[in-house]
N, C-alpha and C. Protein backbone atom coordinates (compact mmCIF):
# COMPACT_ATOMS: atom_id res chain seq x y z
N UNK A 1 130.66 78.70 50.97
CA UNK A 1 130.73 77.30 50.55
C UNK A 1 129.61 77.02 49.56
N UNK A 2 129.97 76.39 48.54
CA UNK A 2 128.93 76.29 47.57
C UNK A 2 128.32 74.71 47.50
N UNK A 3 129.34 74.02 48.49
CA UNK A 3 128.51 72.71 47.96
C UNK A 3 127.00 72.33 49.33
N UNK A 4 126.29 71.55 49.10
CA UNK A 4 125.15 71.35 49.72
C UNK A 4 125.63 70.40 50.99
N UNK A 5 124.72 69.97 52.15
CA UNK A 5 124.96 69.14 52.90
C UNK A 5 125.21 67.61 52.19
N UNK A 6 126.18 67.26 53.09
CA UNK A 6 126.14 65.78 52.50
C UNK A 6 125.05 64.41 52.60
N UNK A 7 124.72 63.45 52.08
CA UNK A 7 123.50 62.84 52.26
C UNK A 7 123.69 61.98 53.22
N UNK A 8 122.74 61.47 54.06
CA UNK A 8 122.18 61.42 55.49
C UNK A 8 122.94 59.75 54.86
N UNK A 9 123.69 59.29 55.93
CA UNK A 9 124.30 57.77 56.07
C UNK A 9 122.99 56.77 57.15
N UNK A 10 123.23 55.42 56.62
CA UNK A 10 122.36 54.73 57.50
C UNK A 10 123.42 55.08 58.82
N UNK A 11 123.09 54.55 59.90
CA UNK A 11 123.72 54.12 60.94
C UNK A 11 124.11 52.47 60.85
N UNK A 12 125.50 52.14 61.78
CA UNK A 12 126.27 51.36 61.52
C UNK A 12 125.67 50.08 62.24
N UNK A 13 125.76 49.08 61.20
CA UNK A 13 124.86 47.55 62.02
C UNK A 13 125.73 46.99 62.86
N UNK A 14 124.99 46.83 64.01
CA UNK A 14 125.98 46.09 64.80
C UNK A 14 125.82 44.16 64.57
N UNK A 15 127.23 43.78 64.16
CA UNK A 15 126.68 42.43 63.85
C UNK A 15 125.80 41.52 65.07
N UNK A 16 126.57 41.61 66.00
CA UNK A 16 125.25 40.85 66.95
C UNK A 16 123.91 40.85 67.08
N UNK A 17 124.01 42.43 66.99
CA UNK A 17 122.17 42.61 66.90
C UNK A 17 121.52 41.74 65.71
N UNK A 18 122.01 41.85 64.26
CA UNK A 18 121.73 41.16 63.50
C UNK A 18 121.53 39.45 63.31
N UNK A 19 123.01 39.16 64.41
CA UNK A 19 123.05 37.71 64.53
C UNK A 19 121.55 37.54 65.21
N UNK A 20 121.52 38.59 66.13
CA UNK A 20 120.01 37.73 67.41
C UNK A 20 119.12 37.87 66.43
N UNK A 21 118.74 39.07 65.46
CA UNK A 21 117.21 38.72 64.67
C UNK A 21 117.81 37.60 63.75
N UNK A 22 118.75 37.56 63.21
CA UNK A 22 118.18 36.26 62.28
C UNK A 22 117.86 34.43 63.16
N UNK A 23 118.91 34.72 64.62
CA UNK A 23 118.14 33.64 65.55
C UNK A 23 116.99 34.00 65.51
N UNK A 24 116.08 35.03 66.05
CA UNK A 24 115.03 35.37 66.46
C UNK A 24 114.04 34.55 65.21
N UNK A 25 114.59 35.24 64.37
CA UNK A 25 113.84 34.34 62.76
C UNK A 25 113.42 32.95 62.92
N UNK A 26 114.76 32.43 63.41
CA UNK A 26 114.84 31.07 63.32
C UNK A 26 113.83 30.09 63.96
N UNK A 27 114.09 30.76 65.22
CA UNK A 27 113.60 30.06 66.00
C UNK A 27 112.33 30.55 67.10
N UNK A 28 111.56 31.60 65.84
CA UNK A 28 110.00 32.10 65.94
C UNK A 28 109.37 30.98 66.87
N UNK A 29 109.54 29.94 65.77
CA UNK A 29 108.01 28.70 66.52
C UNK A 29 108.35 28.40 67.52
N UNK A 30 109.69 28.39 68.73
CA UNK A 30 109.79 28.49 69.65
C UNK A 30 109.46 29.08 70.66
N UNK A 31 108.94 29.99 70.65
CA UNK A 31 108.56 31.57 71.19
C UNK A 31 107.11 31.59 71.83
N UNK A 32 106.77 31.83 72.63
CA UNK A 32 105.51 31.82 73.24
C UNK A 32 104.95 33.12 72.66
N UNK A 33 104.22 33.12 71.65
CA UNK A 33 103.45 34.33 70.96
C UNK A 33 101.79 34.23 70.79
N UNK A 34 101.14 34.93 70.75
CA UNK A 34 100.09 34.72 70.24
C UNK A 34 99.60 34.50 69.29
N UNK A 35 100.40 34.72 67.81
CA UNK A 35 100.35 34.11 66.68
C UNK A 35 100.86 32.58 66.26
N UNK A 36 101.67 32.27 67.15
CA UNK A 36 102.16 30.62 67.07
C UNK A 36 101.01 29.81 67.52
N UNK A 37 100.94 28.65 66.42
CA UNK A 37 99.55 27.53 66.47
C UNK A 37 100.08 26.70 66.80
N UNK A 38 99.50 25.87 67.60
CA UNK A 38 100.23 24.49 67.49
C UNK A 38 100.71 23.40 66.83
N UNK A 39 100.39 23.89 65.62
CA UNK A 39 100.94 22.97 64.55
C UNK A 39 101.95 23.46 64.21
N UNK A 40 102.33 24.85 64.47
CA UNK A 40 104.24 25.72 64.55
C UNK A 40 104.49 24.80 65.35
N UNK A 41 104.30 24.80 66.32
CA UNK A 41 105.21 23.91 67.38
C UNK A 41 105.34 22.59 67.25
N UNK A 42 103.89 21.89 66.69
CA UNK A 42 104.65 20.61 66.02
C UNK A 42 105.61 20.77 64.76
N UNK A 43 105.64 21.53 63.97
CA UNK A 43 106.46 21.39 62.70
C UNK A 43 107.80 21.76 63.13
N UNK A 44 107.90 22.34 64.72
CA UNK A 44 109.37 23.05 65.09
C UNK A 44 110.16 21.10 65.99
N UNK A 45 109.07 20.24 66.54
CA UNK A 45 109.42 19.04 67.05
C UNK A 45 110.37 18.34 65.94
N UNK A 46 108.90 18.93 64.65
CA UNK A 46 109.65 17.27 63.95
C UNK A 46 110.66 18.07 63.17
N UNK A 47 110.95 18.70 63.05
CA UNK A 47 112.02 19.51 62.52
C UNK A 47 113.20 19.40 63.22
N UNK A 48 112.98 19.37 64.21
CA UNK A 48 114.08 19.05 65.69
C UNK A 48 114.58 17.54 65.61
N UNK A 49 113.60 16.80 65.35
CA UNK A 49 114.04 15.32 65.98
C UNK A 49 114.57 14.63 64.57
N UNK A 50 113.78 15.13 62.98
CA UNK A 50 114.48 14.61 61.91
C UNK A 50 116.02 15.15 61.71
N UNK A 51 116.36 16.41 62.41
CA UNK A 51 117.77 16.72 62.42
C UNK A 51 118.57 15.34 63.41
N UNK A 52 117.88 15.49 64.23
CA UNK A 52 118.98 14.88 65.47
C UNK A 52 118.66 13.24 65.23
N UNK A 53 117.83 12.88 64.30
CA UNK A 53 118.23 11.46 63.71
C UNK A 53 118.69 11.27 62.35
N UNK A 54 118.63 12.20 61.37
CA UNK A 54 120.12 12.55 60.92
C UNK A 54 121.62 12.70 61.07
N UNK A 55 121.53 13.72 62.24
CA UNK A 55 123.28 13.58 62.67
C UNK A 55 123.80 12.36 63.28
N UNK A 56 122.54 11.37 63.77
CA UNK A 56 122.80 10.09 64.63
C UNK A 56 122.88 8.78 63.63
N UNK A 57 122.27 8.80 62.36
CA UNK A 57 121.92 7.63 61.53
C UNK A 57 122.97 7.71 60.46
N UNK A 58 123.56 9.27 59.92
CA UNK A 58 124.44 9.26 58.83
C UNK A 58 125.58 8.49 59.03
N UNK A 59 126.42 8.77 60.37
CA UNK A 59 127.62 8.21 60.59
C UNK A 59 127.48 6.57 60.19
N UNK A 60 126.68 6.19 60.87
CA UNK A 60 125.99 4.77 61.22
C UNK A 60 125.70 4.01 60.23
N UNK A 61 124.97 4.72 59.06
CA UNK A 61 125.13 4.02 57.75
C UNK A 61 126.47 4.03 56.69
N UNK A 62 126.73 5.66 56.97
CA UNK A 62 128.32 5.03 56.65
C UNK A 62 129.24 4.12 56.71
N UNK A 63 129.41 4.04 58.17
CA UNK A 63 129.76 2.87 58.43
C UNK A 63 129.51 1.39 58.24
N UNK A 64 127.75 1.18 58.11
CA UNK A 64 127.59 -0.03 57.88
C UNK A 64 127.57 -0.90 56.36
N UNK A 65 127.17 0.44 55.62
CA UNK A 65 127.36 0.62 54.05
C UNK A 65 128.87 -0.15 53.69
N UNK A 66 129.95 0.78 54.15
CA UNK A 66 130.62 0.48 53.72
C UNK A 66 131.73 -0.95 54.33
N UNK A 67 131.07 -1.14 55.50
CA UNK A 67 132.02 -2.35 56.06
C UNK A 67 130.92 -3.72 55.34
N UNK A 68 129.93 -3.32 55.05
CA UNK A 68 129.11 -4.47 54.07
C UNK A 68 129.69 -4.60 52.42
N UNK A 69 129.67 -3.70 52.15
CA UNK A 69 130.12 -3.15 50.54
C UNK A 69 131.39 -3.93 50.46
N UNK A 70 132.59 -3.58 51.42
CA UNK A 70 134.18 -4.14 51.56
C UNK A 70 133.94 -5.75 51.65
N UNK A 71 133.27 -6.53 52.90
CA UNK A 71 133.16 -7.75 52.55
C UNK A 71 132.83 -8.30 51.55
N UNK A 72 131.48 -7.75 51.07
CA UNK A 72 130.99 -8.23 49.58
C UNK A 72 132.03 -8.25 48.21
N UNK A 73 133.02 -7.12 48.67
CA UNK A 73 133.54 -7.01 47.08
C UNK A 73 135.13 -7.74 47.44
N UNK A 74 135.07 -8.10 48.59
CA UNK A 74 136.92 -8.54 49.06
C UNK A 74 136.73 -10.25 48.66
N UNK A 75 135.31 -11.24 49.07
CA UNK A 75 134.79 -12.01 49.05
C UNK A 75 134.80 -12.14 47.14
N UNK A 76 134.23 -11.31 46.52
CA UNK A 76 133.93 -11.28 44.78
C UNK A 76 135.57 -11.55 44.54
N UNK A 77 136.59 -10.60 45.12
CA UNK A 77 137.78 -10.77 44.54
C UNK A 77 138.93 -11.65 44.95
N UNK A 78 138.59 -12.81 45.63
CA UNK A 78 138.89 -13.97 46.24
C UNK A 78 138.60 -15.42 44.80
N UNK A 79 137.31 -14.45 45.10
CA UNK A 79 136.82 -15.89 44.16
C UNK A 79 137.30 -15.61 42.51
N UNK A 80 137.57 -14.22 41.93
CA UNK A 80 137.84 -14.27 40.64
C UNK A 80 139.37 -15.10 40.73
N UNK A 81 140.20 -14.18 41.84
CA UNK A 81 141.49 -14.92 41.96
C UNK A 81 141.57 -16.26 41.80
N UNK A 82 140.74 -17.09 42.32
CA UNK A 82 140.33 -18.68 42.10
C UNK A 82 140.15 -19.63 40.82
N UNK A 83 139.21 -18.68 40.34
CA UNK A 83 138.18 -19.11 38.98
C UNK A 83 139.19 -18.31 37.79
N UNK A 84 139.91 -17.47 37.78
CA UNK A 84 140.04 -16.88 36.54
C UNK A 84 141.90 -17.11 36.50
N UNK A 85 142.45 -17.33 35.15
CA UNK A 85 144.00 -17.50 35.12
C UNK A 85 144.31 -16.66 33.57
N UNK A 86 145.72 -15.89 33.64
CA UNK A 86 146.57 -15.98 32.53
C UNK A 86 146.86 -16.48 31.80
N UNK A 87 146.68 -16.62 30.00
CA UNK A 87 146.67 -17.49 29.27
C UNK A 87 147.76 -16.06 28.13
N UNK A 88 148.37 -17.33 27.93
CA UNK A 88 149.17 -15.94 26.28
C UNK A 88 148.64 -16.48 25.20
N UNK A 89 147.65 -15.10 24.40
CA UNK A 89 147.28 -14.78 23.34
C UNK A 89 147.86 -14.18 22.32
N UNK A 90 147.75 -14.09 21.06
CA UNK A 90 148.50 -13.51 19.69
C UNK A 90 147.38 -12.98 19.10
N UNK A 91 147.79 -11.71 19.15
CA UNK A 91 146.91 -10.53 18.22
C UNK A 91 146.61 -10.72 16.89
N UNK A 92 145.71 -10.79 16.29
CA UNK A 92 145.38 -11.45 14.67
C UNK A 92 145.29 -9.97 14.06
N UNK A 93 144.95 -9.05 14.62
CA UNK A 93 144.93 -7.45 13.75
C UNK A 93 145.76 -6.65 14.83
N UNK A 94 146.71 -5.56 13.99
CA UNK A 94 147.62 -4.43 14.67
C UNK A 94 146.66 -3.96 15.67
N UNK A 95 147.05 -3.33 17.05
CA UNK A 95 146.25 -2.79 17.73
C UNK A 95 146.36 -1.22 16.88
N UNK A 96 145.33 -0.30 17.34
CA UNK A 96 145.36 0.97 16.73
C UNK A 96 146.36 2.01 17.77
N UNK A 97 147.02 2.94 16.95
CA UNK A 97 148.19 3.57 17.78
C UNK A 97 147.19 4.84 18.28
N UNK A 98 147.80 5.30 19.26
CA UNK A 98 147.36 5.99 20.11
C UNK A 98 147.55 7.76 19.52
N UNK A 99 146.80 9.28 19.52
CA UNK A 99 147.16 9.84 18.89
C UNK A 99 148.22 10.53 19.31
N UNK A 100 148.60 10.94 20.48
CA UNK A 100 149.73 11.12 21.42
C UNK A 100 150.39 10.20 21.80
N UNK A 101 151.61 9.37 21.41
CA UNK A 101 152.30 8.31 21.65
C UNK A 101 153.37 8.93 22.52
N UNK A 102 154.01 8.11 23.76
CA UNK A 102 154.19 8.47 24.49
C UNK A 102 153.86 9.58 26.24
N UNK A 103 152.33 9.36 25.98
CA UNK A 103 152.18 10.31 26.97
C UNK A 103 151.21 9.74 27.65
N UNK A 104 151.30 10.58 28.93
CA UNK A 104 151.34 9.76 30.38
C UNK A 104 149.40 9.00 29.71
N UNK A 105 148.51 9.85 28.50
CA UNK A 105 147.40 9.09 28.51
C UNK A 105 147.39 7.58 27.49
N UNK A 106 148.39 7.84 26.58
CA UNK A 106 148.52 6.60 25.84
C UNK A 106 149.10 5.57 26.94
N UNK A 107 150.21 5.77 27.88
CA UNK A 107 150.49 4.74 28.80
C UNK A 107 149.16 3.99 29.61
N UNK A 108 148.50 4.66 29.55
CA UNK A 108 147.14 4.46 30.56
C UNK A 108 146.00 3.43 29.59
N UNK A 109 146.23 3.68 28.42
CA UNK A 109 145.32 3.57 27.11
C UNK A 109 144.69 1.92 26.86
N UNK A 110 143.67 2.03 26.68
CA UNK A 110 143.87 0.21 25.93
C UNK A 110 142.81 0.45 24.86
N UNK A 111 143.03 -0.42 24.22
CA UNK A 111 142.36 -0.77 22.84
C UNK A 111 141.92 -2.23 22.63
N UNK A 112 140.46 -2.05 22.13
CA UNK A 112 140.13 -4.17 21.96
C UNK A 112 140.56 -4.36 20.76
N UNK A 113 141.43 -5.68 20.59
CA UNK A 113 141.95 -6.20 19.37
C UNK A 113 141.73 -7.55 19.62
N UNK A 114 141.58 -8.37 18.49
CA UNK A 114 140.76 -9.57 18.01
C UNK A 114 142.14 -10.52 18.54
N UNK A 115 142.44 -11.54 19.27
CA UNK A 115 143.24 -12.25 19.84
C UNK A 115 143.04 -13.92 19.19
N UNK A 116 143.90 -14.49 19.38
CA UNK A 116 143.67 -15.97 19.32
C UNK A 116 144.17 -16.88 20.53
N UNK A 117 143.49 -17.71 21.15
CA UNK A 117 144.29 -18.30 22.39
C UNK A 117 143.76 -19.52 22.25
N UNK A 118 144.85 -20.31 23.84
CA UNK A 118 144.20 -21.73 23.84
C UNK A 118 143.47 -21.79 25.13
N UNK A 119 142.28 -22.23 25.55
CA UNK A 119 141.88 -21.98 27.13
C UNK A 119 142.04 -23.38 27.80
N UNK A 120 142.30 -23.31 28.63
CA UNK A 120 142.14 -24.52 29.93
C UNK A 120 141.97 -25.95 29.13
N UNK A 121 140.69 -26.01 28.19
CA UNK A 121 140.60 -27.38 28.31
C UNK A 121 141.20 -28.08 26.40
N UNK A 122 142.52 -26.77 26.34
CA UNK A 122 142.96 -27.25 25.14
C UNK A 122 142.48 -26.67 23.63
N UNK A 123 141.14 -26.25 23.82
CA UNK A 123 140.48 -25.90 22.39
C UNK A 123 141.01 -24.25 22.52
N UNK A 124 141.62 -24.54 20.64
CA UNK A 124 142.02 -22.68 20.07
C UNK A 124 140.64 -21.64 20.09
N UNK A 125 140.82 -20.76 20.52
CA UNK A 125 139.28 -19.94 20.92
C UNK A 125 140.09 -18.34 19.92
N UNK A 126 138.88 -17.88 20.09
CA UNK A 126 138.99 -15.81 19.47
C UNK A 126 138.28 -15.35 20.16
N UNK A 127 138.75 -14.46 20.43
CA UNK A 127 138.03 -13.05 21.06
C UNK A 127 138.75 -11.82 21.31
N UNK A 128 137.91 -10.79 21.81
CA UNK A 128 138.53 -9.35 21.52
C UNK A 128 139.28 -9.05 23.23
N UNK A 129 140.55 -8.78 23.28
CA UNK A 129 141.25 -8.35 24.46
C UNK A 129 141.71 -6.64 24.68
N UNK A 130 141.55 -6.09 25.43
CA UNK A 130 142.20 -4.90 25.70
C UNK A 130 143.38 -5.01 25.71
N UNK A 131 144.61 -4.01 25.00
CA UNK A 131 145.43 -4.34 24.65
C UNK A 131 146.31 -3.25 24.19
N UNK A 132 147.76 -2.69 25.18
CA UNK A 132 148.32 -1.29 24.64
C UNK A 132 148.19 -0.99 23.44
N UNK A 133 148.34 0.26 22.71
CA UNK A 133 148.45 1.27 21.67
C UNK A 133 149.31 0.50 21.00
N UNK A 134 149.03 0.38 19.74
CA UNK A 134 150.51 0.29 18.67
C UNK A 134 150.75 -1.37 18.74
N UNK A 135 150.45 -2.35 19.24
CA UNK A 135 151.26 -3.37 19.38
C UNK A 135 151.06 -4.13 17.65
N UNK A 136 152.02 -5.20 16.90
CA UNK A 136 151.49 -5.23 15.62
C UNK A 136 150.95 -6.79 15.67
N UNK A 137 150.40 -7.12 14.89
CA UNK A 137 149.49 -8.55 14.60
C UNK A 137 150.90 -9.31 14.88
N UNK A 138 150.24 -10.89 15.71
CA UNK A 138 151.14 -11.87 16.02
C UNK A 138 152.30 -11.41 17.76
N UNK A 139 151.66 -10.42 17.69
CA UNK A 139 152.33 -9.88 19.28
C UNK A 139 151.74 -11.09 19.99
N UNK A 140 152.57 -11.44 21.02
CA UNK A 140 151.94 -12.42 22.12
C UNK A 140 151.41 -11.29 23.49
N UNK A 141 150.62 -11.31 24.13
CA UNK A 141 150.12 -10.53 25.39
C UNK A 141 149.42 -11.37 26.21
N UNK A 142 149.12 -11.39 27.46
CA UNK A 142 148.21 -12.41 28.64
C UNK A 142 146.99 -11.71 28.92
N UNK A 143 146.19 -13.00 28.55
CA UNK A 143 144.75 -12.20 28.66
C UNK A 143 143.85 -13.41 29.93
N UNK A 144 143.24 -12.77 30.26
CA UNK A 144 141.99 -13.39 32.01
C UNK A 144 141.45 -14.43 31.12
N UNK A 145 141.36 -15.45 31.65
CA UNK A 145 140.43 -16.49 31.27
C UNK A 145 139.38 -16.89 32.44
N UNK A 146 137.88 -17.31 32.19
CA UNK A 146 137.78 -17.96 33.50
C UNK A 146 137.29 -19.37 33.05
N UNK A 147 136.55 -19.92 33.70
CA UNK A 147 136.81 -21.31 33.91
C UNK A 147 135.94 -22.03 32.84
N UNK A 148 135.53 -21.11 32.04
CA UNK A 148 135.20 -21.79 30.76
C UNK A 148 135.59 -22.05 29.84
N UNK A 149 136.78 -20.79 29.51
CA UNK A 149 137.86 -20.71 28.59
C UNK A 149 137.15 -19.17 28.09
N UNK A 150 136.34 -18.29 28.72
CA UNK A 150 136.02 -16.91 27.60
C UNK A 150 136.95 -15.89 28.58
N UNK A 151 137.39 -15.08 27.75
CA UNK A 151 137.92 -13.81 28.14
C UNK A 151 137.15 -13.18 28.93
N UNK A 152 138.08 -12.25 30.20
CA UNK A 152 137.26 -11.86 31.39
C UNK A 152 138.45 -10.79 31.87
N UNK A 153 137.49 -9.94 32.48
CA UNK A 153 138.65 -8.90 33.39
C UNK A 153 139.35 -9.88 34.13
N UNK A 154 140.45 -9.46 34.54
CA UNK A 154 141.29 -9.73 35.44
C UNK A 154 140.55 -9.58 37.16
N UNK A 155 141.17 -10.42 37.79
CA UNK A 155 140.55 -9.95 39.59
C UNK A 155 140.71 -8.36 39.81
N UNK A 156 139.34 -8.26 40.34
CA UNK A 156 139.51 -6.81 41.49
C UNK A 156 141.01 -6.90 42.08
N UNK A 157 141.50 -5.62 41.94
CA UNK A 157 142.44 -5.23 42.89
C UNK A 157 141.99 -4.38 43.74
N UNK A 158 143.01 -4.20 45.24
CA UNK A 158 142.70 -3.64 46.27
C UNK A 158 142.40 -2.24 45.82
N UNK A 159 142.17 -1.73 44.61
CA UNK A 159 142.42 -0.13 44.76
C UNK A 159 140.94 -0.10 44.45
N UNK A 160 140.40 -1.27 43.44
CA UNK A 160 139.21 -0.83 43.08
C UNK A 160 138.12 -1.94 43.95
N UNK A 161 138.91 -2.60 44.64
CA UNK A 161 137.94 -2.91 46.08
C UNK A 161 137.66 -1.43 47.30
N UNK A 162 138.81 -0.99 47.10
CA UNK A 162 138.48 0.19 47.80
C UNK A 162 137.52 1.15 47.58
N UNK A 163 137.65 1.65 46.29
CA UNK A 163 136.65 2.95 45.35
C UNK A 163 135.43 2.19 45.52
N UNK A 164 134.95 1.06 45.14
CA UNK A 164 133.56 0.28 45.41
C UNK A 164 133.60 0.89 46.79
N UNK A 165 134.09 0.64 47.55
CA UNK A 165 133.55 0.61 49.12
C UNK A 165 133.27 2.04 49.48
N UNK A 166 134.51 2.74 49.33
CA UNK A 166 133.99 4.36 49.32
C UNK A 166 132.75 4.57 48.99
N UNK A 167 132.54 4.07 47.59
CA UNK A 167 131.29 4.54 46.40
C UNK A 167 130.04 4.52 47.61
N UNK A 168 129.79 3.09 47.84
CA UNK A 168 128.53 2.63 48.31
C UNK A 168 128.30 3.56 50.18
N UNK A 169 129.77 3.93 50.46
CA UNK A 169 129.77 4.30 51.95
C UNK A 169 128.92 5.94 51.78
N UNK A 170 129.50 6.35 50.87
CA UNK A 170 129.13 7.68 50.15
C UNK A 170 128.09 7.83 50.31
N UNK A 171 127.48 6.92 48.98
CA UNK A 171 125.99 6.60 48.84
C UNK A 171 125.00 6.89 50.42
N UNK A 172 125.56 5.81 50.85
CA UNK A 172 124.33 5.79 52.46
C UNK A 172 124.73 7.22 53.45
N UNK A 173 126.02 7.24 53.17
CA UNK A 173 125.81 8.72 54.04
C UNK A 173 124.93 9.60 53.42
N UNK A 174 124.29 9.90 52.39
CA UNK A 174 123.99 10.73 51.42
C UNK A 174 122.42 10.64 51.27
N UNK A 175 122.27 9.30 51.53
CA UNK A 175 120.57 8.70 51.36
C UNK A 175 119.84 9.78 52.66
N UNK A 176 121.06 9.60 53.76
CA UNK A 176 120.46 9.71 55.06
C UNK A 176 119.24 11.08 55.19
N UNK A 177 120.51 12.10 55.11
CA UNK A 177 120.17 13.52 54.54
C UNK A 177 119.02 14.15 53.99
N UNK A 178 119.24 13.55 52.53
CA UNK A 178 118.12 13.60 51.56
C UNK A 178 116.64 12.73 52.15
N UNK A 179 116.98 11.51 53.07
CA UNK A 179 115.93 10.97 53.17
C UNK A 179 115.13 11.69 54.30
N UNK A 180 115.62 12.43 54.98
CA UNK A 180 115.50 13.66 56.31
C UNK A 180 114.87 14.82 55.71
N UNK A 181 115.03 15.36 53.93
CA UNK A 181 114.57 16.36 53.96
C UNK A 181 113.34 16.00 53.16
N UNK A 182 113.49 14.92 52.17
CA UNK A 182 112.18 14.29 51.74
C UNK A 182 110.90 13.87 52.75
N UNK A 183 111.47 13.94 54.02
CA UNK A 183 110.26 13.61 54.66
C UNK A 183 109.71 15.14 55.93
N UNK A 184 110.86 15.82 55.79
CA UNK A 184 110.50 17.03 56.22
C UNK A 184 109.64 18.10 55.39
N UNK A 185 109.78 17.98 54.24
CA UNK A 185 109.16 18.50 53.34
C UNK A 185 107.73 18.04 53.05
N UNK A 186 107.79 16.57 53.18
CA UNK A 186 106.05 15.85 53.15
C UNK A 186 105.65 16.31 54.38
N UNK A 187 106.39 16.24 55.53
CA UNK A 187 105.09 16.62 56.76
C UNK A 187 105.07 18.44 56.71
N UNK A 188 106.04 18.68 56.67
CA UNK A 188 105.62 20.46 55.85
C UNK A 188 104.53 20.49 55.37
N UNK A 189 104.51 19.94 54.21
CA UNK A 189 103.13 20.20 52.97
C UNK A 189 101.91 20.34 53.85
N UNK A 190 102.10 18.95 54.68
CA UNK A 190 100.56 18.25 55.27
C UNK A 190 100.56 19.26 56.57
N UNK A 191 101.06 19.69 57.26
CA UNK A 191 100.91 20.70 57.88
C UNK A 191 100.47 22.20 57.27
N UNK A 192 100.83 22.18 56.21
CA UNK A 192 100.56 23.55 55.58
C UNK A 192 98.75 23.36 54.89
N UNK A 193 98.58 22.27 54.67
CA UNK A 193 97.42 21.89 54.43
C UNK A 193 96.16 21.80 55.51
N UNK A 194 96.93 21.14 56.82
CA UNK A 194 96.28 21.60 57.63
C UNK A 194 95.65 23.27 58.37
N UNK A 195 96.92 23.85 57.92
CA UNK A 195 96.84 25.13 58.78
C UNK A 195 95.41 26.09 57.54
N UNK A 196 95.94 25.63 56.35
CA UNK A 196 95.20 26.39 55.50
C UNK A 196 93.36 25.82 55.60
N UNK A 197 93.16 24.66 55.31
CA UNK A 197 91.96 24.54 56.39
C UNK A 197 91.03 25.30 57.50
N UNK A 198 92.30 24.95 58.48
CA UNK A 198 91.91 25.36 59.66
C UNK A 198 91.34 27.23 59.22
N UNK A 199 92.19 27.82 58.16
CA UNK A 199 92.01 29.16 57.86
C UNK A 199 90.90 29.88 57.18
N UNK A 200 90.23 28.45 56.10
CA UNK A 200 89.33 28.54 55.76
C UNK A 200 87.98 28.31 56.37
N UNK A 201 88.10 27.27 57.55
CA UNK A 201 86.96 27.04 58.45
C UNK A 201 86.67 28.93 59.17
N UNK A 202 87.91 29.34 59.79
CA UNK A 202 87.74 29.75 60.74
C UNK A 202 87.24 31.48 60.05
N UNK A 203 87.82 31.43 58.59
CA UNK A 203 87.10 32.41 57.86
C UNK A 203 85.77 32.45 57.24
N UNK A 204 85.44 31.13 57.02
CA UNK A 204 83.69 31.03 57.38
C UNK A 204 82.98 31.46 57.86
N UNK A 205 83.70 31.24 59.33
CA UNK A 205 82.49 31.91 60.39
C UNK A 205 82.86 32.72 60.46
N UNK A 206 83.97 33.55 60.37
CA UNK A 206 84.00 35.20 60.23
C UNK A 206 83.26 35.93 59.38
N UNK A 207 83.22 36.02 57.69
CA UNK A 207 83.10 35.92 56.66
C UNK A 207 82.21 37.05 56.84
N UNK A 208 81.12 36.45 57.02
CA UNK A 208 79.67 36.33 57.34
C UNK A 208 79.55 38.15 58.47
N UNK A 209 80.26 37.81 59.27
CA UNK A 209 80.03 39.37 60.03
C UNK A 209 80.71 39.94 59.83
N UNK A 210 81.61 39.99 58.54
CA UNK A 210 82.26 41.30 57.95
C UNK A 210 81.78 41.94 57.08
N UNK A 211 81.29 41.14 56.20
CA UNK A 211 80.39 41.37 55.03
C UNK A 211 78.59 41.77 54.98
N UNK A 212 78.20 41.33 56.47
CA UNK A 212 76.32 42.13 56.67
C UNK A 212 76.51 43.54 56.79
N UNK A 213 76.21 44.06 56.13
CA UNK A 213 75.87 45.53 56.34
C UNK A 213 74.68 46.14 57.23
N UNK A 214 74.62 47.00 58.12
CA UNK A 214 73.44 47.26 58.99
C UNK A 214 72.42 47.53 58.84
């Protein structure tokens, strides 16, 4: 036989074993060792308790975020419904055509074009309205008025009372988290500050009887 031995294989990892050291990793500062300080064991507390008022506060602001957010914006779209009405306006310039006409984004499309109307209390007014692709000067279209006579979005609808509410529910679930690791990270530091201290005191007084020669 001319070829050589084949090269030596690791042996095969067993995943469990692996699972327990990377627990083992984990959860070092737990461990009654002689290298664990007590400031491991405080940084393993607050590490512990900013989790478990995280998993307890996220839901909670979710929830309150967004059942606050929904009143606030259901309340806003009550009152535009109130204050604001349909008035028909006539386009004084062609609106501009869309570059894909016919497609599902020109349907979606609006364009501001310079309008002429009459508001509420009788006087002819101008201003610029959003307004489909293509339409030509002297088109009539209905534009929001509110109670002054100036052009205005139309009321919130339920879809974008909804997306607000999501938005802001989002938001606070999200603060929670971040606000858990922003402050895990500050008492980190200040613990790491402490320990390094403590490292420099305690190498002081070492220092000194490593370095006399006899």
């Amino acid at each position: 036989m001319t070829g050589g031995n084949p090269p030596a294989q690791p042996p095969p990892t067993d995943p469990r074993a692996a699972h327990r050291r990377r627990l083992h990793v984990l959860l070092w500062r737990w461990r009654r060792t002689p290298l664990r300080r007590p400031s491991d064991r405080l940084h393993a507390w607050i590490t512990l308790a900013l989790a478990l008022a995280v998993l307890a506060t996220a839901p909670a602001a979710l929830f309150a975020a967004g059942d606050r957010a929904h009143r606030h914006y259901q309340s806003t779209a009550q009152h535009e419904a109130l204050t604001r009405t349909q008035r028909p306006a006539t386009l004084t310039h062609d609106a501009p055509r869309h570059p894909e006409p016919g497609s599902d984004e020109a349907k979606e499309a609006r364009y501001p074009v310079p309008v002429r109307y009459t508001d509420p209390h009788g006087h002819t007014r101008t201003g610029k309205a959003d307004v489909a692709p293509g339409l030509p000067a002297g088109r009539t279209v209905l534009v929001w008025t509110d109670t002054e006579g100036r052009l205005t979005r139309p009321p919130s609808s339920t879809e974008q009372i909804r997306n607000h509410t999501m938005g802001w529910a989002l938001l606070a679930f999200l603060a929670v988290p971040l606000t858990g690791l922003a402050v895990h990270a500050a008492t980190s530091r200040l613990i790491q500050r402490h320990n390094l201290a403590q490292w420099d005191a305690a190498w002081a007084s070492t220092a000194p009887r490593w370095s006399t020669r006899p």
